[in-house]
N, C-alpha and C. Protein backbone atom coordinates (compact mmCIF):
# COMPACT_ATOMS: atom_id res chain seq x y z
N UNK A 1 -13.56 5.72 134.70
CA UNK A 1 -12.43 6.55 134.29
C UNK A 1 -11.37 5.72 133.60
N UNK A 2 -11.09 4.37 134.33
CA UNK A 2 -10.01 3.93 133.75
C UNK A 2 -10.25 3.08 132.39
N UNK A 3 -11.54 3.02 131.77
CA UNK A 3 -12.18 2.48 130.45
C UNK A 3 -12.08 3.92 129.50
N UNK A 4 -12.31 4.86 129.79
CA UNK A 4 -12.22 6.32 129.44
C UNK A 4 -10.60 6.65 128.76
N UNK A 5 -10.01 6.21 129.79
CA UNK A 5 -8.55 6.12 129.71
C UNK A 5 -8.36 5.44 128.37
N UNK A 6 -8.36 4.63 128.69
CA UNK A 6 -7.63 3.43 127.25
C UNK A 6 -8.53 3.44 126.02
N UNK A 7 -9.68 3.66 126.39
CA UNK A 7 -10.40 4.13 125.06
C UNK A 7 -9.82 5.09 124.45
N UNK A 8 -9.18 6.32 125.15
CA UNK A 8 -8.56 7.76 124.60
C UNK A 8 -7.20 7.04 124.45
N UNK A 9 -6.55 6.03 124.64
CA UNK A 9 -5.23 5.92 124.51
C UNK A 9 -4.57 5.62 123.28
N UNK A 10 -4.97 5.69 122.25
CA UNK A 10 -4.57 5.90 120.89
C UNK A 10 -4.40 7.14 120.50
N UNK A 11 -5.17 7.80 121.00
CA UNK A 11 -5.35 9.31 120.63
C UNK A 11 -4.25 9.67 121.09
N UNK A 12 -3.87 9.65 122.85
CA UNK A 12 -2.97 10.55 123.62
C UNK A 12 -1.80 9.87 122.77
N UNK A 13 -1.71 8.14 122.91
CA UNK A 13 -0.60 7.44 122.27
C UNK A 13 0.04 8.76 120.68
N UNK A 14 -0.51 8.75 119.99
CA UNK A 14 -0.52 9.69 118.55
C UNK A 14 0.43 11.40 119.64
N UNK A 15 -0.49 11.63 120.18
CA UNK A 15 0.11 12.93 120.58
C UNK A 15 1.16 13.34 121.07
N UNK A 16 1.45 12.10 122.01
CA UNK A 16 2.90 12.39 122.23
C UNK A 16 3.77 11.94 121.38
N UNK A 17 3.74 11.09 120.26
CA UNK A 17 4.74 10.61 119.61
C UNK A 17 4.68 12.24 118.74
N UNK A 18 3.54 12.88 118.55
CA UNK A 18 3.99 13.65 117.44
C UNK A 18 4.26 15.03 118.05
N UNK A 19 4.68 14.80 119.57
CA UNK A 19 4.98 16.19 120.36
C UNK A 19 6.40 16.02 120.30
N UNK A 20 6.85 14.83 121.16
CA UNK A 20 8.27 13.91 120.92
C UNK A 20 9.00 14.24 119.29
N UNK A 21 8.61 14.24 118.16
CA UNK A 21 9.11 14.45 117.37
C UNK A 21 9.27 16.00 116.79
N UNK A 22 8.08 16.75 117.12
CA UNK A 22 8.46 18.00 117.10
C UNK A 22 9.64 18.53 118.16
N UNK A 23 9.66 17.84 118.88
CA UNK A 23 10.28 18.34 120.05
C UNK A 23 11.71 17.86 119.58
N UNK A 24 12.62 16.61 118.85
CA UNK A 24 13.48 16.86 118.01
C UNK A 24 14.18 17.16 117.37
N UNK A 25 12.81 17.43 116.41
CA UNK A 25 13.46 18.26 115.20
C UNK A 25 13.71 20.02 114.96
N UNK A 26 13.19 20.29 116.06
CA UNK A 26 13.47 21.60 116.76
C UNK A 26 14.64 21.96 117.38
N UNK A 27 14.78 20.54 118.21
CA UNK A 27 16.29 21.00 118.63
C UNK A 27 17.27 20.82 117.53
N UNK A 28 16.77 19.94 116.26
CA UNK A 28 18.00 19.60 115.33
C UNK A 28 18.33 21.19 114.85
N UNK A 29 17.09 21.49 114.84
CA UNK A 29 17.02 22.70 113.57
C UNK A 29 18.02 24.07 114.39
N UNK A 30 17.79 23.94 116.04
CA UNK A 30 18.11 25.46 116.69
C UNK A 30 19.76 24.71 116.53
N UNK A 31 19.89 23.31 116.80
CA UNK A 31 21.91 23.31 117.07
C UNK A 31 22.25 23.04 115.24
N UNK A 32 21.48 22.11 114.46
CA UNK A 32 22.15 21.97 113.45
C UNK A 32 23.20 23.29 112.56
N UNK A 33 24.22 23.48 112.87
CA UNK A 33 24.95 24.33 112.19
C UNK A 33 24.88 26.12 113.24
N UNK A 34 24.06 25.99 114.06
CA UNK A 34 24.25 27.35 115.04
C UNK A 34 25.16 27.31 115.81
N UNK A 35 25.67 26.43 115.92
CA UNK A 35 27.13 25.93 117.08
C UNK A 35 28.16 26.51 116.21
N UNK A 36 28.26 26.43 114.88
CA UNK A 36 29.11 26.60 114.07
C UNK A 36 29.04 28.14 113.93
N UNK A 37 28.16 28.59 113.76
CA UNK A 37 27.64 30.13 113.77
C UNK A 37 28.32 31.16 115.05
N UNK A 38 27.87 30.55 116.17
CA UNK A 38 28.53 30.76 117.62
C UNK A 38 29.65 31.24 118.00
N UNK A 39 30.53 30.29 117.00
CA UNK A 39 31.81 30.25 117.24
C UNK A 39 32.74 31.78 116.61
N UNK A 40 32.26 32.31 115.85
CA UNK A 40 32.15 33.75 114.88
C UNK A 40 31.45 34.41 115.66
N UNK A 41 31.74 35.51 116.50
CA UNK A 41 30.86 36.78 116.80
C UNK A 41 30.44 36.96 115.79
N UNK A 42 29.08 37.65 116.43
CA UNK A 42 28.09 38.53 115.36
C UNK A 42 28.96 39.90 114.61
N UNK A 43 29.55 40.50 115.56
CA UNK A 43 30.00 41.75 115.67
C UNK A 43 31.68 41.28 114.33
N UNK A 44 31.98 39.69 114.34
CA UNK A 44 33.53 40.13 113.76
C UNK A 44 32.88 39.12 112.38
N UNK A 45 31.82 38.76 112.32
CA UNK A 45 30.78 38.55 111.05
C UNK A 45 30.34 39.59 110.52
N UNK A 46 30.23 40.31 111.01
CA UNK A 46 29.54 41.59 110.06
C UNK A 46 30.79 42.85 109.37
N UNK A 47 31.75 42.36 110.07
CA UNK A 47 32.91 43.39 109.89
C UNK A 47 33.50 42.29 108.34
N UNK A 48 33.54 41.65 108.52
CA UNK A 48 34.01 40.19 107.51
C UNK A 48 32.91 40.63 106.41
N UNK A 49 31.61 40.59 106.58
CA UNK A 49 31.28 40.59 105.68
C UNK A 49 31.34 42.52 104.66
N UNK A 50 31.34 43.09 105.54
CA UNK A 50 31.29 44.63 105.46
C UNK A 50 32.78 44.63 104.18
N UNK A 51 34.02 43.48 104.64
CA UNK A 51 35.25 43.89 103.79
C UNK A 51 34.83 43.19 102.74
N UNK A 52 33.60 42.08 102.13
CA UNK A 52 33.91 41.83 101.44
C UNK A 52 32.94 42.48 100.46
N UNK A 53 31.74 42.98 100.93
CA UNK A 53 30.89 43.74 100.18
C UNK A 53 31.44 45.05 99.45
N UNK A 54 32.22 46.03 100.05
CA UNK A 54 33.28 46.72 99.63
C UNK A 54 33.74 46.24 98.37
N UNK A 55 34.09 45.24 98.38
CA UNK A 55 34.91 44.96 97.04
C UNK A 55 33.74 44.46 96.06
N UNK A 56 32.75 43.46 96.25
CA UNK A 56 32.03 42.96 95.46
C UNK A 56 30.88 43.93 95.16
N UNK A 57 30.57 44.57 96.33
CA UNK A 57 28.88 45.29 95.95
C UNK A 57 28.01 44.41 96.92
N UNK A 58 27.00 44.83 97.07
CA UNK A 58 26.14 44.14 98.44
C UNK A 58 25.33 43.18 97.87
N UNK A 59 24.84 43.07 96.26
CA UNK A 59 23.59 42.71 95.42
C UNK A 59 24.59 41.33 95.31
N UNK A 60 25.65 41.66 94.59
CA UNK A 60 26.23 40.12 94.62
C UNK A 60 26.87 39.48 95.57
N UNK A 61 27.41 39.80 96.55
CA UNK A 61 27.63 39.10 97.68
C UNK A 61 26.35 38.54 98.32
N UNK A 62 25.08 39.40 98.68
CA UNK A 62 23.63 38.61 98.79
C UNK A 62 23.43 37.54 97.93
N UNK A 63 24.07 37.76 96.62
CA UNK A 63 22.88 36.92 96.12
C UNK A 63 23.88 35.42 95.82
N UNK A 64 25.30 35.83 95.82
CA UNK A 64 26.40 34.61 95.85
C UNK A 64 27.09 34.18 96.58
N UNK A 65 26.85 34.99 98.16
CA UNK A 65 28.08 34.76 98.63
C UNK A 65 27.95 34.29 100.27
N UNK A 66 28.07 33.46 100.77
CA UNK A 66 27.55 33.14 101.98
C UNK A 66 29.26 32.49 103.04
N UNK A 67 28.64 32.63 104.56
CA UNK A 67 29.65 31.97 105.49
C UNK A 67 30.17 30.61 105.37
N UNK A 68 31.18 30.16 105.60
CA UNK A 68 31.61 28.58 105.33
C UNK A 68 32.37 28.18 106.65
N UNK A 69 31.32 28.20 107.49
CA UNK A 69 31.40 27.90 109.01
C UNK A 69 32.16 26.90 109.33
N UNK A 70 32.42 25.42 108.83
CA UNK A 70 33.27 24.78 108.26
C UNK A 70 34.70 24.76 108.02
N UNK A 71 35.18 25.24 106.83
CA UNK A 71 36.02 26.05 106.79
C UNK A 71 36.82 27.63 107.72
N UNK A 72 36.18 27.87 108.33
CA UNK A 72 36.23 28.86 109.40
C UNK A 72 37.00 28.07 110.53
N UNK A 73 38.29 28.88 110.97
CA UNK A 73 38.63 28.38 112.00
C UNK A 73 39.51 29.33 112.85
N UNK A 74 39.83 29.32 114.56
CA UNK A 74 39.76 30.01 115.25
C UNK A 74 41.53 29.67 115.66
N UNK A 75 42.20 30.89 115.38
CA UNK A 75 43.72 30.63 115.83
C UNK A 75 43.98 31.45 116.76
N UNK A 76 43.95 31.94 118.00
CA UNK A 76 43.58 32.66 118.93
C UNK A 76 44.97 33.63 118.51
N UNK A 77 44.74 34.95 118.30
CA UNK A 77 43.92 35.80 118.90
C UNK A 77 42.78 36.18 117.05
N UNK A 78 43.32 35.28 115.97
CA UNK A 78 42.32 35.76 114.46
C UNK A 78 41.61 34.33 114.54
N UNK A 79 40.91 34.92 113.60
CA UNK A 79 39.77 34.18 112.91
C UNK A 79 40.43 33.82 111.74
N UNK A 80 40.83 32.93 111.30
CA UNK A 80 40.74 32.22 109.22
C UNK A 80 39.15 32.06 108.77
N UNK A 81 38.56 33.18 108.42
CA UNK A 81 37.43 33.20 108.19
C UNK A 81 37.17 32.69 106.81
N UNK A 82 36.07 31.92 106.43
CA UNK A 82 36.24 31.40 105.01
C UNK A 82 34.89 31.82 104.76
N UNK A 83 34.40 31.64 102.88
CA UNK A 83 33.09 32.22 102.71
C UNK A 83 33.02 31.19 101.49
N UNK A 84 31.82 30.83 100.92
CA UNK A 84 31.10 30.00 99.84
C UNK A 84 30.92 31.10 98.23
N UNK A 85 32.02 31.47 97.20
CA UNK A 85 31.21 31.75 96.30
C UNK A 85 30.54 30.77 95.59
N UNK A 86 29.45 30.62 95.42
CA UNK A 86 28.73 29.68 93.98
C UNK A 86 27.77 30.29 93.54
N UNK A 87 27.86 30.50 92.13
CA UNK A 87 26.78 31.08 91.28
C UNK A 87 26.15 29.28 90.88
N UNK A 88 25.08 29.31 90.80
CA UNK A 88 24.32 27.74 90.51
C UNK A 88 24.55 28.34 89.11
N UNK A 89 23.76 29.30 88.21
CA UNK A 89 23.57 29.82 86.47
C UNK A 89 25.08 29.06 86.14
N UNK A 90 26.34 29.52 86.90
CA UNK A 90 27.22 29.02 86.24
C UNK A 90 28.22 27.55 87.70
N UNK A 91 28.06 27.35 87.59
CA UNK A 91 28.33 25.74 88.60
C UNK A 91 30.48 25.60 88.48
N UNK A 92 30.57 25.75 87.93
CA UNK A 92 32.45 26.21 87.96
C UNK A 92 32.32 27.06 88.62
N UNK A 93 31.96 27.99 89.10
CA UNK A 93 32.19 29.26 90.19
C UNK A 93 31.89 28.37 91.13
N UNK A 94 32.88 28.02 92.15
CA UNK A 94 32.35 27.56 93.57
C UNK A 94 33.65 27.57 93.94
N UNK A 95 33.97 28.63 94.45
CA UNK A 95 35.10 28.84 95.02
C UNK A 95 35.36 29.29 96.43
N UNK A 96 35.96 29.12 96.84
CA UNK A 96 36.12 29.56 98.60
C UNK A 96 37.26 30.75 98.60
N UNK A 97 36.16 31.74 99.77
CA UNK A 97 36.91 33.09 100.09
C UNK A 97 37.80 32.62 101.15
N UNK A 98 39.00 33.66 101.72
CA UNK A 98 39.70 33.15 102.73
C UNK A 98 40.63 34.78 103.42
N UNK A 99 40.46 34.80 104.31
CA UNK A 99 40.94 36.39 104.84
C UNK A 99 41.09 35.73 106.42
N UNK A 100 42.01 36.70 107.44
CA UNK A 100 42.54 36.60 108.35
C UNK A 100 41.73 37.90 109.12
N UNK A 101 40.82 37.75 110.63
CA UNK A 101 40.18 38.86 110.63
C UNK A 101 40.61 38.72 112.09
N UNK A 102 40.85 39.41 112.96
CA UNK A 102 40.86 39.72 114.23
C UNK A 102 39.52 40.08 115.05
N UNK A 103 39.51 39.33 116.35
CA UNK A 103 38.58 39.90 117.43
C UNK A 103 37.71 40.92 117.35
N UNK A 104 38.45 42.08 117.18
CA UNK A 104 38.06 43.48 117.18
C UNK A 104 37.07 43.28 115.56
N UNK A 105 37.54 42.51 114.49
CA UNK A 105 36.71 42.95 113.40
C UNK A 105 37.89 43.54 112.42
N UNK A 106 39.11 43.34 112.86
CA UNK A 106 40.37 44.06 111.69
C UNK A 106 40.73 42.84 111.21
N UNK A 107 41.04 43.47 109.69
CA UNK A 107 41.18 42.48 108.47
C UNK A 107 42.65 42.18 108.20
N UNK A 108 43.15 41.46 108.40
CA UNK A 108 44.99 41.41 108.18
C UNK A 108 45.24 41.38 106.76
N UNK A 109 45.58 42.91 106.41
CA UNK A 109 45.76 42.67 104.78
C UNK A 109 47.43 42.52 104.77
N UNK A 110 48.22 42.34 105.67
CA UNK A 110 49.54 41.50 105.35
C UNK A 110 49.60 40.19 105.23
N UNK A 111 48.39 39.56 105.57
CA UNK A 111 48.29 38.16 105.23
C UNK A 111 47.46 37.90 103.87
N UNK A 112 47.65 36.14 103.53
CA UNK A 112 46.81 36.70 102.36
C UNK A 112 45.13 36.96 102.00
N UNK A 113 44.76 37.74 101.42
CA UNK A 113 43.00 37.92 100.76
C UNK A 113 42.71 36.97 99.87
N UNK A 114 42.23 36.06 100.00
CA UNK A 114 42.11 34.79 98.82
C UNK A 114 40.49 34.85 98.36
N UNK A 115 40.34 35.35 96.65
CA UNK A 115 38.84 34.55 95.80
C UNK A 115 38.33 35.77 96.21
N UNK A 116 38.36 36.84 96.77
CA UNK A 116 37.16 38.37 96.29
C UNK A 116 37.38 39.27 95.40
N UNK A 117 36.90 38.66 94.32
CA UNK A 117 36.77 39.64 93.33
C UNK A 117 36.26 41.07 93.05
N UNK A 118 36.88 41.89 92.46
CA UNK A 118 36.75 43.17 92.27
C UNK A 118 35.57 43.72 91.42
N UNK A 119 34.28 43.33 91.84
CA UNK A 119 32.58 43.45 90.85
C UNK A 119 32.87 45.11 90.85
N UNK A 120 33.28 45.82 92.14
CA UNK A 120 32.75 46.93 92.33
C UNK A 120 33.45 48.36 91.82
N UNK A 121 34.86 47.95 91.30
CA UNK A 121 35.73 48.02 90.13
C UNK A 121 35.45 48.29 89.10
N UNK A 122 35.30 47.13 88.55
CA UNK A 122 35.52 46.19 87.53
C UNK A 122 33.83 45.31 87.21
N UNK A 123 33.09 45.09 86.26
CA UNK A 123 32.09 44.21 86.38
C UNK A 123 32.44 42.88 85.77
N UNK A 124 33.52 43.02 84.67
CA UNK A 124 34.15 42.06 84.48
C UNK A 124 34.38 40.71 85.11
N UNK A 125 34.92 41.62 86.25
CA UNK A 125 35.84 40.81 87.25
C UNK A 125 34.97 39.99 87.94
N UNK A 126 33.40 40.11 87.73
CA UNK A 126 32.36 39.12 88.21
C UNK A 126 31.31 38.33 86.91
N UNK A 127 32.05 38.67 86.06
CA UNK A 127 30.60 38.42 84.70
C UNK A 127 30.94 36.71 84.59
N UNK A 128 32.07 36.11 84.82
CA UNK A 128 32.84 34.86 84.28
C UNK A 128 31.53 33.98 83.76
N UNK A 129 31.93 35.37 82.19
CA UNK A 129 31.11 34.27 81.02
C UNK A 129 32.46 33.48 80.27
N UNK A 130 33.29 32.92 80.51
CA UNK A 130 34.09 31.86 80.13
C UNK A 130 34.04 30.94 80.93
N UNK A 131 32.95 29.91 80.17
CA UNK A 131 33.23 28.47 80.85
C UNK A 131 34.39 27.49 80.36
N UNK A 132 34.31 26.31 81.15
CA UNK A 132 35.53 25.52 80.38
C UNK A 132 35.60 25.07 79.09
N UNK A 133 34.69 25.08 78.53
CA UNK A 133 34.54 24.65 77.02
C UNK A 133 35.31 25.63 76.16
N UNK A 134 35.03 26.78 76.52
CA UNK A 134 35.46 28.22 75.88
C UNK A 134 36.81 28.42 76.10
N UNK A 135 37.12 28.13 77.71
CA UNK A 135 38.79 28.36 77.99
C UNK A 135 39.57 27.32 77.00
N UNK A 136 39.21 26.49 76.86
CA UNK A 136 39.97 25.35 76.12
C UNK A 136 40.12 25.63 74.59
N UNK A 137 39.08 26.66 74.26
CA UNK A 137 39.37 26.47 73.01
C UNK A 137 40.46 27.80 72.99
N UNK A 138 39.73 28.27 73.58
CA UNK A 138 40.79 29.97 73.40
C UNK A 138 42.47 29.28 73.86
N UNK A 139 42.61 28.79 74.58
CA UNK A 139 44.14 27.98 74.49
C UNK A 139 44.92 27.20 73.61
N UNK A 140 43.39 26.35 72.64
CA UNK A 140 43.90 25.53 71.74
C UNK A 140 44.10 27.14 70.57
N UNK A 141 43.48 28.01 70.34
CA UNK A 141 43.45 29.03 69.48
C UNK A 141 45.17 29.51 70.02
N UNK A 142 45.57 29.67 70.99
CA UNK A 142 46.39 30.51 71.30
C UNK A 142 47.96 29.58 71.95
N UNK A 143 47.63 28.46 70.97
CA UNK A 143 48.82 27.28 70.68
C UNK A 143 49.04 26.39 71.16
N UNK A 144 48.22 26.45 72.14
CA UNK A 144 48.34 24.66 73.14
C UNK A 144 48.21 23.60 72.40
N UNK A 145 48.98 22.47 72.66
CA UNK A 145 48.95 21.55 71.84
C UNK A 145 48.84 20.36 72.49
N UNK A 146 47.73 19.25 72.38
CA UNK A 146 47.06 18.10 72.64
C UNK A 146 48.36 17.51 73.86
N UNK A 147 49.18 17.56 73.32
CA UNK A 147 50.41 16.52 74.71
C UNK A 147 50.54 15.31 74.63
N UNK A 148 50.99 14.86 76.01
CA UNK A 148 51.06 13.15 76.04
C UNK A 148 49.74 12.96 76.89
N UNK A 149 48.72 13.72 77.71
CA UNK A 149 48.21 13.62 78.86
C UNK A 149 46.63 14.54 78.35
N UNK A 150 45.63 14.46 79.02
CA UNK A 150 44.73 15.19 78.94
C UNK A 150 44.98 16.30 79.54
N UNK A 151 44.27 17.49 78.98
CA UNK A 151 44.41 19.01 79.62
C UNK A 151 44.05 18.95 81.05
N UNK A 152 44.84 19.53 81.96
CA UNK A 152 43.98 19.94 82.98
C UNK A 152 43.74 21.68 83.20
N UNK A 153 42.32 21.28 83.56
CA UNK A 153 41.96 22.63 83.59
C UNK A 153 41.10 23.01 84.69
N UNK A 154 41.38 24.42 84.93
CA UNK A 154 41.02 24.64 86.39
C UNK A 154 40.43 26.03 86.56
N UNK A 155 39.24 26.51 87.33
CA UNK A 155 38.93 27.88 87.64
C UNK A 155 39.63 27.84 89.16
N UNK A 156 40.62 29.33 88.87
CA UNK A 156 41.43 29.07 90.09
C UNK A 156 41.57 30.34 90.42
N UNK A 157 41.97 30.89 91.59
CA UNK A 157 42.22 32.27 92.45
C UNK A 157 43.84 32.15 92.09
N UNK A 158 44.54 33.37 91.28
CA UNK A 158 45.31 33.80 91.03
C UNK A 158 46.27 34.90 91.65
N UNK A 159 47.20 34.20 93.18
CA UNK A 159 47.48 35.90 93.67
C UNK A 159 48.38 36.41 93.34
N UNK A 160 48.62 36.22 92.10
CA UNK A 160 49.37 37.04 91.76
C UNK A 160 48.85 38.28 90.71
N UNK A 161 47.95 37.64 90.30
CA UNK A 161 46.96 38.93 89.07
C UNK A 161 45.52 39.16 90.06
N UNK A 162 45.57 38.62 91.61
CA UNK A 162 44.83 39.00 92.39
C UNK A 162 43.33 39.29 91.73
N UNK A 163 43.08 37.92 91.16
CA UNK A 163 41.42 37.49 90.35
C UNK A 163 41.65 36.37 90.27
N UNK A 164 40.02 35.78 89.89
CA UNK A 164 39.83 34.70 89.34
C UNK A 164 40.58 34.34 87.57
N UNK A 165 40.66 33.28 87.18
CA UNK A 165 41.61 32.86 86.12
C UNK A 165 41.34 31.49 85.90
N UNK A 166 41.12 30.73 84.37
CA UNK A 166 40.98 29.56 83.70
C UNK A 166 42.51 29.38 83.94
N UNK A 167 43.04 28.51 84.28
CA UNK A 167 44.27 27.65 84.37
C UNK A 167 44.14 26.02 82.99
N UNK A 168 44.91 26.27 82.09
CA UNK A 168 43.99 25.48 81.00
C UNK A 168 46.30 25.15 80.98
N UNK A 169 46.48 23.58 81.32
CA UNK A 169 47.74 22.90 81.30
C UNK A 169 47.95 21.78 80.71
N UNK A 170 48.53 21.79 79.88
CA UNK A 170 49.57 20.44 78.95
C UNK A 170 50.41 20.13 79.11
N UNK A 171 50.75 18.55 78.94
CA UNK A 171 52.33 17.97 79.42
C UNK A 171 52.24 17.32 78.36
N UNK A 172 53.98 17.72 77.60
CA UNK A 172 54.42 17.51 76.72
C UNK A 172 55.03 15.66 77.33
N UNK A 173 55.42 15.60 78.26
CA UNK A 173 56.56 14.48 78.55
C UNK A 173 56.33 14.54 80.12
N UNK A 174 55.79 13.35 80.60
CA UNK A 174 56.43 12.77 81.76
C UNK A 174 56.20 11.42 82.29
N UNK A 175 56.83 11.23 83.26
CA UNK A 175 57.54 10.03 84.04
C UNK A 175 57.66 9.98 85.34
N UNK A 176 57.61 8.89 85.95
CA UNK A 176 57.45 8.67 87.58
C UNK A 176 56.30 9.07 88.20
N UNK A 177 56.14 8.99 89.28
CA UNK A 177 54.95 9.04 89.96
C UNK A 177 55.70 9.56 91.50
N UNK A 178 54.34 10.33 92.32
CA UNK A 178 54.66 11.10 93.56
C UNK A 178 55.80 11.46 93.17
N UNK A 179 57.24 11.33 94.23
CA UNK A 179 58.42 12.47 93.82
C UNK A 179 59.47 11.86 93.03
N UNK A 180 58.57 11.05 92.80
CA UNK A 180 60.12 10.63 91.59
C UNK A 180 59.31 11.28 90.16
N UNK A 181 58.10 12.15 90.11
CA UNK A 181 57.51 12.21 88.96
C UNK A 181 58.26 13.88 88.42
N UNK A 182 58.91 13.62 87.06
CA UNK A 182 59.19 14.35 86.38
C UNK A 182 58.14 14.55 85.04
N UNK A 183 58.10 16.04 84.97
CA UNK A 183 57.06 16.29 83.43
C UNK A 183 58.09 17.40 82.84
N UNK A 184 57.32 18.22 81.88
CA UNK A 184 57.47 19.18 81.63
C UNK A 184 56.19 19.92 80.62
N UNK A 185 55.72 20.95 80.28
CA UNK A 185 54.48 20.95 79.20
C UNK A 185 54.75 22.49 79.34
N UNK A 186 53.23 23.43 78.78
CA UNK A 186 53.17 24.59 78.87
C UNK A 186 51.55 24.39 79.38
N UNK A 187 51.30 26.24 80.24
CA UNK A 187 50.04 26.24 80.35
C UNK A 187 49.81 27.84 80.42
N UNK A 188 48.32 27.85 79.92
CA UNK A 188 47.64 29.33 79.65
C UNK A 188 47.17 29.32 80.43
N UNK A 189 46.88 31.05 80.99
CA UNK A 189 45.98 31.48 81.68
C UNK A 189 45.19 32.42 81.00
N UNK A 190 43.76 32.69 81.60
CA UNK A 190 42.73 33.06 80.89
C UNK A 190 41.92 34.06 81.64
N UNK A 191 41.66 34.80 81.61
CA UNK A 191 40.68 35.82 82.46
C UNK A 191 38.89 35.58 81.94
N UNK A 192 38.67 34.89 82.74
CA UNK A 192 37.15 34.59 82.98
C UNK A 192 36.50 35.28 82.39
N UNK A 193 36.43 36.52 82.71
CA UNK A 193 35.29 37.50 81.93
C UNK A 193 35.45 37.77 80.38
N UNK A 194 36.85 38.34 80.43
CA UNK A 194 36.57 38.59 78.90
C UNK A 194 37.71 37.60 77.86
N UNK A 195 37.80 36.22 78.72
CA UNK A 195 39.17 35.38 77.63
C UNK A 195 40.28 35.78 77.16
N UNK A 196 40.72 37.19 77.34
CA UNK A 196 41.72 37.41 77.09
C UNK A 196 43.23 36.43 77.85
N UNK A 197 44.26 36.17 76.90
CA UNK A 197 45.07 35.77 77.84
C UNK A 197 46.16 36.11 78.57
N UNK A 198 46.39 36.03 79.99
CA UNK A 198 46.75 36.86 80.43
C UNK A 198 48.07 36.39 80.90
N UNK A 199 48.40 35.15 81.19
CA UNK A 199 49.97 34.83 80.94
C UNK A 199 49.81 33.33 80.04
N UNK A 200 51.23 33.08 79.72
CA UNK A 200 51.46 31.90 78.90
C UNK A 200 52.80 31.69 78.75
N UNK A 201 53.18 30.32 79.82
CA UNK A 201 54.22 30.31 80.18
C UNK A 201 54.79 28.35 79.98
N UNK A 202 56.06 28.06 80.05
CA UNK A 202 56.28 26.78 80.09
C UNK A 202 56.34 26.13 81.61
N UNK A 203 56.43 24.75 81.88
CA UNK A 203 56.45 24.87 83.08
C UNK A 203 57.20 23.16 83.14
N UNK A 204 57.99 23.47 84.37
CA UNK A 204 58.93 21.67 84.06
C UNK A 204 59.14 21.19 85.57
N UNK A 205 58.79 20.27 86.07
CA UNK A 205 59.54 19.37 87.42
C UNK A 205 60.10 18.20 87.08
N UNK A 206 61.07 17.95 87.99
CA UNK A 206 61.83 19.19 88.93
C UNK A 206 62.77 20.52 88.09
């Protein structure tokens, strides 16, 4: 028996190493990121997602729009629930949702709704065929002028026109750095879908 033994002991040796490792990566797979999941009822996840499908439509929230468990955090008695938009076709869309949801599954619309766009509206309001190449020019078309500084430009959540928006900014003049830094320039804003522009304003610190 005990020649039997060690003759088979490569074999058994193999089996448990590759039971041991299933046994692992199983547990990586059930905690990796389900702890994070956990922490969100099912019941005030589905109400979260229910407000945001409403606005977007169910096809594009499936197909763009996921939890950011991460970002998610628990202020007793709400949730700061956060969500992942990214379209990959267009890679500038990766923006983070942000809403205030209560226990029960109620949405605090006196606080703010940040990044859900109005698809179900509006289709516009989800097409953002203006990439940055395009915003820049439609700004240089619509008088921006080169500066002392490179443009900065930004796809940004706008709450005040409560959408997404090209933020495309020039500085004419500035000086200092952290708070001793004074500028001044102008900057356009741009509506994603169809380039129109939608404010255009100067802007100076302090």
């Amino acid at each position: 028996m005990q020649n039997k033994f060690y003759k088979n002991f490569p074999f058994l040796l193999i089996v448990i190493i590759l039971s041991s490792s299933s046994l692992i990566l199983n547990s990586c797979h059930c905690s990796c990121g389900a702890a994070d999941a956990a922490d969100v009822p099912l019941s005030v996840l589905k109400k979260a997602n229910e407000f945001i499908i409403a606005r977007t439509g169910k096809t594009f929230f499936n197909k763009y729009i996921e939890p950011d468990f991460v970002k998610t955090k628990y202020y007793k008695p709400d949730y700061k629930i956060a969500y992942r938009l990214f379209m990959p076709e267009k890679p500038y869309v990766n923006v983070l949702i942000e809403f205030t949801i209560d226990a029960e599954g109620n949405v605090d619309t006196t606080k703010d709704v940040i990044g859900i766009p109005n698809c179900a509206n509006d289709s516009n309001a989800c097409s953002f065929n203006i990439d940055e190449k395009k915003a820049e020019q439609i700004a240089k078309d619509n008088g921006l002028t080169a500066g002392v500084a490179k443009w900065k430009t930004g796809f940004l959540w706008d709450k005040e026109l409560n959408q997404y928006v090209w933020h495309v900014l020039s500085t004419f003049d500035e000086s200092g750095k952290g708070k001793e830094y004074k500028g001044d320039g102008k900057e356009i804003v741009i509506d994603p879908g169809t380039g129109l522009v939608l404010k255009a304003y100067n802007w100076r610190i302090p």
